[in-house]
Protein backbone atom coordinates (compact mmCIF):
# COMPACT_ATOMS: atom_id res chain seq x y z
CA UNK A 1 -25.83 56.78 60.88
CA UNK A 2 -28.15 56.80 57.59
CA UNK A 3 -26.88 56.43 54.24
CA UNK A 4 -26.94 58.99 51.95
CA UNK A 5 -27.64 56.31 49.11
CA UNK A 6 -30.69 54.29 48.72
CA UNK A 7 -31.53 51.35 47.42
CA UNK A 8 -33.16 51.48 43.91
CA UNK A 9 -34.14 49.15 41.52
CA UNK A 10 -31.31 48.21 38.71
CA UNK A 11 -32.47 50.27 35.22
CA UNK A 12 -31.82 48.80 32.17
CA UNK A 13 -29.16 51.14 31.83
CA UNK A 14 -27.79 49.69 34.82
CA UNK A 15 -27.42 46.59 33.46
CA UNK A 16 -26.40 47.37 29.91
CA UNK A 17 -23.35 48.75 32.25
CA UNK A 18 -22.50 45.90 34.15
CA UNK A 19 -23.08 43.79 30.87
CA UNK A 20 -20.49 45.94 29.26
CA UNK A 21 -17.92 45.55 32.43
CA UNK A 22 -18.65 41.41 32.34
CA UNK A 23 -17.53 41.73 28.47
CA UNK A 24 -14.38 43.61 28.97
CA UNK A 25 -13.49 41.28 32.01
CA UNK A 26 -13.43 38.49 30.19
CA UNK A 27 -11.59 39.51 27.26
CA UNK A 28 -9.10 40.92 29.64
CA UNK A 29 -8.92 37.17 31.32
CA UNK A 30 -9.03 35.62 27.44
CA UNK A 31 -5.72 38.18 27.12
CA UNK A 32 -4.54 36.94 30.72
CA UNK A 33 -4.35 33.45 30.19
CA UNK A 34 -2.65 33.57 26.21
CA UNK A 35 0.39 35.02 28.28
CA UNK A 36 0.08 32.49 30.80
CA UNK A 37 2.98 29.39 30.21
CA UNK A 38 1.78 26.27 29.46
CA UNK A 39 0.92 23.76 31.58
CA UNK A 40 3.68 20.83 32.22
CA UNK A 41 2.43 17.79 30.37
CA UNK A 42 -0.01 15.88 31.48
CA UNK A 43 -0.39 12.16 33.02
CA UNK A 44 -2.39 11.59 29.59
CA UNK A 45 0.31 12.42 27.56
CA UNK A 46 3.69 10.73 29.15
CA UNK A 47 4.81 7.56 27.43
CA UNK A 48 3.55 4.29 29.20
CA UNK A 49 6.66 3.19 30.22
CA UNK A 50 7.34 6.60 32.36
CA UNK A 51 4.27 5.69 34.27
CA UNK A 52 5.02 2.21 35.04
CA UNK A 53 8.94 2.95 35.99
CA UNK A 54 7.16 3.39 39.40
CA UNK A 55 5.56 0.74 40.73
CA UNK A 56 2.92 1.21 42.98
CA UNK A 57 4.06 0.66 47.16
CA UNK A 58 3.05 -2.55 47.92
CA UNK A 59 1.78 -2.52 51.46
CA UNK A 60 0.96 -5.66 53.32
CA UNK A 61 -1.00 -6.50 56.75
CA UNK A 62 0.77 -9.02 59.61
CA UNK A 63 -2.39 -11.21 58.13
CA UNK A 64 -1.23 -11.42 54.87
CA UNK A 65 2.95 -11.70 55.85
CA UNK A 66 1.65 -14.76 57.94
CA UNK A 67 -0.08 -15.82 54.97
CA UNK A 68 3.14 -16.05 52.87
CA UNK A 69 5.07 -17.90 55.63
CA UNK A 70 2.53 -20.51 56.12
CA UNK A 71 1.93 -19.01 60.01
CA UNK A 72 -1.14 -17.33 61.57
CA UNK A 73 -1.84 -13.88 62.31
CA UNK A 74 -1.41 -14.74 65.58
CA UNK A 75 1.78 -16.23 65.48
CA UNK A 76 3.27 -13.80 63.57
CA UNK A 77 2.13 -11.80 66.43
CA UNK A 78 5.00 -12.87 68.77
CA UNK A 79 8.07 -11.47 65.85
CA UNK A 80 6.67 -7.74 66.06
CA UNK A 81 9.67 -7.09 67.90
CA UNK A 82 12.18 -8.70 64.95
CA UNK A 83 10.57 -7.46 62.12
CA UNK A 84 10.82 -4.29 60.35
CA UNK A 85 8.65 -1.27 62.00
CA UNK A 86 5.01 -1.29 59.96
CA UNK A 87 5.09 1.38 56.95
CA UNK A 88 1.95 2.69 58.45
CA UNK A 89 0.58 2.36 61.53
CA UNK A 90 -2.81 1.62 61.77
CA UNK A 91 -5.69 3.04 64.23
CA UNK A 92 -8.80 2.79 65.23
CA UNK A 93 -9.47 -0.78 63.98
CA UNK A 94 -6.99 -0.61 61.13
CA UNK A 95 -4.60 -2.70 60.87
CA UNK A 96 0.09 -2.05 61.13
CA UNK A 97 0.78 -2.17 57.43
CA UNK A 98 4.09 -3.12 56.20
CA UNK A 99 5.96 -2.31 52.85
CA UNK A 100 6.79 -6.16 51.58
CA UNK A 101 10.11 -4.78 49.68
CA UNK A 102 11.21 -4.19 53.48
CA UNK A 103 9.88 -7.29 55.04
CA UNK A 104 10.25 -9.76 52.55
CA UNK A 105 14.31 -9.71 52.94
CA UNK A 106 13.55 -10.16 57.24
CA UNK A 107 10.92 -12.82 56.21
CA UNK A 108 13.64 -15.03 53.46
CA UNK A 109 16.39 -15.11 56.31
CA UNK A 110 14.12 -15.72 59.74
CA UNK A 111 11.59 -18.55 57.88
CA UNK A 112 14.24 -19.95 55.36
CA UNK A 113 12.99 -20.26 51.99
CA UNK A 114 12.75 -17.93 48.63
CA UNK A 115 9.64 -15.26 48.43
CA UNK A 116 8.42 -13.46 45.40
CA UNK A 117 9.81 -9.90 45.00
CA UNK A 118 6.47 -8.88 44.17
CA UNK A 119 3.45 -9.54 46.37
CA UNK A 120 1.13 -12.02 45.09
CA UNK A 121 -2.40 -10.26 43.59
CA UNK A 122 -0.43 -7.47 43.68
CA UNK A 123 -0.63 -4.46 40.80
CA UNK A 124 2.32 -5.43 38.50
């Protein structure tokens, strides 16, 4: 089945058209987006203290819990089954992570002495 149309070669008339039809696009989008709502306010602009009323997941390995309890990785190794599941598991040569707001309280009572309710080196 042939085409009745061919291919020609665009005119200058053809594109003083399509010119024209790019022009009244975009002033139809300019028109568009002055209804649009604005946009909810930015990261930029919220106070500091908004930001920080969050702060950021602390997430430790079985490395570092050992670390803070004066034990080995491998030591630590044989309480998987006391302590709090890992926040994320890891895979594929990652390693369990835990949150230390959860593990810190398991930590106080099963190795008997105070921890810091923020992870050392941590963001705060």
């Amino acid at each position: 089945m042939a085409s009745d149309k061919q291919e020609r070669p665009a005119t200058a008339a053809d594109i003083e058209v399509v010119l024209a039809e790019l022009g009244r696009l975009r002033a139809e989008m300019e028109t568009l987006s002055n209804r649009l709502p604005l946009p909810p306010t930015s990261l930029v602009e919220l106070p500091a203290q908004t930001l920080r009323s969050q702060p950021p997941e602390q997430l430790v390995t079985l490395d570092q819990i050992g670390a803070m309890v004066h034990r080995s990785k491998r030591s630590m190794e044989r309480y998987l089954g006391q302590m709090p599941a890992p926040h994320v598991r890891g895979r594929r040569g990652q390693p369990h992570m835990w949150s230390w707001p959860e593990v810190r309280p398991w930590l106080e009572t099963a190795f008997g002495f105070p921890l810091p309710v923020c992870f050392p080196g941590s963001a705060h």
